[in-house]
N, C-alpha and C. Protein backbone atom coordinates (compact mmCIF):
# COMPACT_ATOMS: atom_id res chain seq x y z
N UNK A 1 -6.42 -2.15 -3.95
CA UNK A 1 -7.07 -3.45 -3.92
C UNK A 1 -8.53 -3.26 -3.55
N UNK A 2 -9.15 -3.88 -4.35
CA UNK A 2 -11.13 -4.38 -3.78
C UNK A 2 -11.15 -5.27 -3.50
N UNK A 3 -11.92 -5.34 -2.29
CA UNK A 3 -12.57 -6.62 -1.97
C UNK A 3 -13.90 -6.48 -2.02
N UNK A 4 -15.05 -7.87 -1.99
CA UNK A 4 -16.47 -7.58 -1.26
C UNK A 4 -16.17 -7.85 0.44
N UNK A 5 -16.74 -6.80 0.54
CA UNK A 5 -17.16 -6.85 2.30
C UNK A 5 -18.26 -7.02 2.75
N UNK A 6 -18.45 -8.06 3.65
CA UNK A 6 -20.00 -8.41 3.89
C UNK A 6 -20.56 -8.28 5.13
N UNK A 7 -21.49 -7.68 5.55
CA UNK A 7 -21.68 -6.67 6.88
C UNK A 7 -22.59 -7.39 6.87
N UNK A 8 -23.14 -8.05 8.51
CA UNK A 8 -24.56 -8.18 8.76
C UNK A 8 -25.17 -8.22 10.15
N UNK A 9 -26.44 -7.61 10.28
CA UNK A 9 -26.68 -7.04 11.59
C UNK A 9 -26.85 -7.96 12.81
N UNK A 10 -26.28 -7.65 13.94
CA UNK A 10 -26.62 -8.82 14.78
C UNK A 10 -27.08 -8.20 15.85
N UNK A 11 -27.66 -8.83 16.80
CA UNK A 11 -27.91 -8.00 18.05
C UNK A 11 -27.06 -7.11 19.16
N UNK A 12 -26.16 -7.29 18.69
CA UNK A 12 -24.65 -6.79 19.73
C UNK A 12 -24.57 -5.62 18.65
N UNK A 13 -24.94 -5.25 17.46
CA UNK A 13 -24.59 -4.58 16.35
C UNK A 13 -24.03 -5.27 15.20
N UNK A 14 -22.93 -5.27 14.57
CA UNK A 14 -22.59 -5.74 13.41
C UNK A 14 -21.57 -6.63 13.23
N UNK A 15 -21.44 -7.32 12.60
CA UNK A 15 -20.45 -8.16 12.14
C UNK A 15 -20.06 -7.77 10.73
N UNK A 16 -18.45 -8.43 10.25
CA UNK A 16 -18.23 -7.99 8.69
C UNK A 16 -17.27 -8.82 8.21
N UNK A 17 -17.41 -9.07 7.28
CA UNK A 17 -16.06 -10.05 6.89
C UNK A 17 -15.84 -9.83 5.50
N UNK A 18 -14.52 -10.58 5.03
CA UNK A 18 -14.43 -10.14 3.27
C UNK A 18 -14.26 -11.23 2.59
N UNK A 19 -14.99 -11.82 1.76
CA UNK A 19 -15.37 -12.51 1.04
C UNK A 19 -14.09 -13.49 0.75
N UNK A 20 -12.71 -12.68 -0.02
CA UNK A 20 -11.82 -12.95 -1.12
C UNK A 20 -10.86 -13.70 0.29
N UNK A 21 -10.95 -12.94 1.73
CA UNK A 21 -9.70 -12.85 2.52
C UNK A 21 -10.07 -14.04 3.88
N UNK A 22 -9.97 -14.80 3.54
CA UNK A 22 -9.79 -15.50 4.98
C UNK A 22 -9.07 -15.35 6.11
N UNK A 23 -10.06 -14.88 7.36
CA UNK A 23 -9.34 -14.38 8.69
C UNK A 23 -9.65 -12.87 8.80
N UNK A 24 -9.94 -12.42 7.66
CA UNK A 24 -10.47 -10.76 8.01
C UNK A 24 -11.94 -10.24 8.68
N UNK A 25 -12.26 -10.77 9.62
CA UNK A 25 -13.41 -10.69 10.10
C UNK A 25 -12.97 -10.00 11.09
N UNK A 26 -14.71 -9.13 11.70
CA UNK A 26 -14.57 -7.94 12.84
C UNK A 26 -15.81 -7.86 13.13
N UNK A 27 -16.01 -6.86 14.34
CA UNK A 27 -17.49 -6.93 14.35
C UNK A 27 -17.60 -4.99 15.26
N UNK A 28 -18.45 -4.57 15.33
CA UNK A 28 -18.73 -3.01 16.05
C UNK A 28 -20.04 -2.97 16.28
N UNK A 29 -19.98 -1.94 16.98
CA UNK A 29 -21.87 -1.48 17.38
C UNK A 29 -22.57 -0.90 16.16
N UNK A 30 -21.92 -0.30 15.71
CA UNK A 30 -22.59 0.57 14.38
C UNK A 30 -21.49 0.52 13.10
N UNK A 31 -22.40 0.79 11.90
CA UNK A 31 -22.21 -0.17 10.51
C UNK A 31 -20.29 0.70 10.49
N UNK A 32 -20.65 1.97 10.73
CA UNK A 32 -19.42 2.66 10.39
C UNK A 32 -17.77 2.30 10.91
N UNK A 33 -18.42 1.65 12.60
CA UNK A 33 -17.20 1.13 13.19
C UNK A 33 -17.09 -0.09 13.10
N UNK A 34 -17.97 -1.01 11.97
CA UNK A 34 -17.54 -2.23 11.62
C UNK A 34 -16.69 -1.85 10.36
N UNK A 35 -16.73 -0.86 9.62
CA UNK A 35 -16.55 -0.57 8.33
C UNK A 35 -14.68 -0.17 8.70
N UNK A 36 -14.61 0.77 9.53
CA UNK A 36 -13.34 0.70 10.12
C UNK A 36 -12.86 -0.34 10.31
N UNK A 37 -12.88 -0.93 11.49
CA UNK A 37 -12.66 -2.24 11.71
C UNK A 37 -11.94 -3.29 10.86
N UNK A 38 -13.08 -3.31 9.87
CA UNK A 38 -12.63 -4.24 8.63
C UNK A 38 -11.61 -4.18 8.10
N UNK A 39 -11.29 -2.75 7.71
CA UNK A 39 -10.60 -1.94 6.90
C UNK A 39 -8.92 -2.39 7.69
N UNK A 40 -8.85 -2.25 8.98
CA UNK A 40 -7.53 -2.70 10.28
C UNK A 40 -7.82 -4.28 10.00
N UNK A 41 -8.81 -5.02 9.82
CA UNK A 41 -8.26 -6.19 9.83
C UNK A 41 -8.23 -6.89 8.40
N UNK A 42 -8.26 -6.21 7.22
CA UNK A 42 -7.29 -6.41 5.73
C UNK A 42 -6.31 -5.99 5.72
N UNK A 43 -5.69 -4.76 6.45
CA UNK A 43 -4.53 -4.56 6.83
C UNK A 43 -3.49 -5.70 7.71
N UNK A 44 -4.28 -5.93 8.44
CA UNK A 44 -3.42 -7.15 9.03
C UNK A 44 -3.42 -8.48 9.01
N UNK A 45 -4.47 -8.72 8.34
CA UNK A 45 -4.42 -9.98 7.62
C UNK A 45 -3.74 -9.93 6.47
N UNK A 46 -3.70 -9.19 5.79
CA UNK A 46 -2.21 -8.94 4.58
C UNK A 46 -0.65 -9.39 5.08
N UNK A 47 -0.80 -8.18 6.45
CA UNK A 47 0.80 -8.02 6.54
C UNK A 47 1.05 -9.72 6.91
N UNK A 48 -0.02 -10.24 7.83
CA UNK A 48 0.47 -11.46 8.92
C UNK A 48 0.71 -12.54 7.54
N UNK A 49 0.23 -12.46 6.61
CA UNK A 49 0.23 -13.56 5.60
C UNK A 49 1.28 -13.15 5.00
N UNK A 50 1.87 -11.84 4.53
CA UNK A 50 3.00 -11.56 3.75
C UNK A 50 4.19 -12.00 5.07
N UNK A 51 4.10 -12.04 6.16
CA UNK A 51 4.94 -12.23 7.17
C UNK A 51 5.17 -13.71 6.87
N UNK A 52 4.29 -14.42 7.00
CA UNK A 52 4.78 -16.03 7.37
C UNK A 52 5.33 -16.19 5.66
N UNK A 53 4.41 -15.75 4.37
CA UNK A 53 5.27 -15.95 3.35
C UNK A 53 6.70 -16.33 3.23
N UNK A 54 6.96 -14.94 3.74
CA UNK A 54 8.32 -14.71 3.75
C UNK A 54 9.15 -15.48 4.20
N UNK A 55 8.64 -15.69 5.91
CA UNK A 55 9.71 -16.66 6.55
C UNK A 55 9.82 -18.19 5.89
N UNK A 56 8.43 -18.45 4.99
CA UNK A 56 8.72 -20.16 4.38
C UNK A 56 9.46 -19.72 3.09
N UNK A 57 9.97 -18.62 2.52
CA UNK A 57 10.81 -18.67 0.94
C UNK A 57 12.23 -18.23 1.35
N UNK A 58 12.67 -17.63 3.09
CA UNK A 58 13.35 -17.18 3.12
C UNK A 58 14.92 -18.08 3.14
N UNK A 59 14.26 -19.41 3.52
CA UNK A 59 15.17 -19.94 3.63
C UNK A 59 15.44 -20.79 1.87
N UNK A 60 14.82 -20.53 0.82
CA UNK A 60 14.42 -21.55 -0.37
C UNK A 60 15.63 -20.71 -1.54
N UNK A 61 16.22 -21.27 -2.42
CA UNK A 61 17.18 -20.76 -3.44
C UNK A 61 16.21 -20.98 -4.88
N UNK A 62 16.91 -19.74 -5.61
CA UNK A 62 16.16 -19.76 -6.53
C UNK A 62 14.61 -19.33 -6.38
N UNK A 63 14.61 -18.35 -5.80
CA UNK A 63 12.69 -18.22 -5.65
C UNK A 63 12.95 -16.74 -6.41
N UNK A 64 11.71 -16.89 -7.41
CA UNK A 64 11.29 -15.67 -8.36
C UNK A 64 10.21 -15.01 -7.19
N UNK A 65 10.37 -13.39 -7.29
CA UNK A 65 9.13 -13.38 -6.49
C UNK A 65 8.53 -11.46 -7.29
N UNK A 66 7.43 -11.61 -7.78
CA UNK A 66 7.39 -10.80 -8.28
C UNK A 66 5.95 -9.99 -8.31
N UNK A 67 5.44 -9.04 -8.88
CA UNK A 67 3.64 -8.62 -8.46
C UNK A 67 2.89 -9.36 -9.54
N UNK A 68 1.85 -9.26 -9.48
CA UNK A 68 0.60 -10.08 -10.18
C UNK A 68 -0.90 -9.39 -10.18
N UNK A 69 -1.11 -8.92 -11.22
CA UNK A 69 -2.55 -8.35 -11.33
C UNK A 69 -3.87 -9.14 -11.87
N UNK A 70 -4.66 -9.65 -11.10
CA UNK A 70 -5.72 -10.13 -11.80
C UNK A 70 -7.08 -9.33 -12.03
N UNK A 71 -7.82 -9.16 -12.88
CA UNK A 71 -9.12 -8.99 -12.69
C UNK A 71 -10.18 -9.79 -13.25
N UNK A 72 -10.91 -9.59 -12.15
CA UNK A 72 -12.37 -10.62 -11.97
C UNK A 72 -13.27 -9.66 -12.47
C-alpha cells in the first residue's frame, strides 16, 4: 500500500500525517523518527479500523467480504 505522507516542521521538531488515512498522525524530533512513527501509526490505524469492522459485520448474515484494488 502507498500513501502521501505529510511531514512538517514545528518547533518541538516534526509532525506527520497521511493524507488518504484519518487518525494516522505522529510527531518526533527529527524527520527520520517522524518517518518511523508514521509508519507504527498506519499500522495501527489499519488494524484498529479492521478491528471495529469486524465486530459491526460479525454479528450481520449474508455479508460478502472480499479484497479490492484501486488505483489513483
Amino acid at each position: 500500500m502507498k500513501f502521501n505522507a505529510v511531514f512538517k516542521k514545528v518547533p518541538e521538531g516534526y509532525i506527520g500525517f497521511v493524507e488518504e488515512l484519518p487518525g494516522a498522525n505522529t510527531q518526533g524530533k527529527t524527520l527520520e523518527e517522524t518517518r518511523a512513527n508514521l509508519r507504527e501509526a498506519i499500522e495501527l490505524t489499519l488494524a484498529a479500523n479492521r478491528a471495529l469492522a469486524e465486530e459491526d459485520i460479525a454479528e450481520l448474515q449474508d455479508v460478502i467480504r472480499e479484497p479490492i484494488s484501486v488505483h489513483l
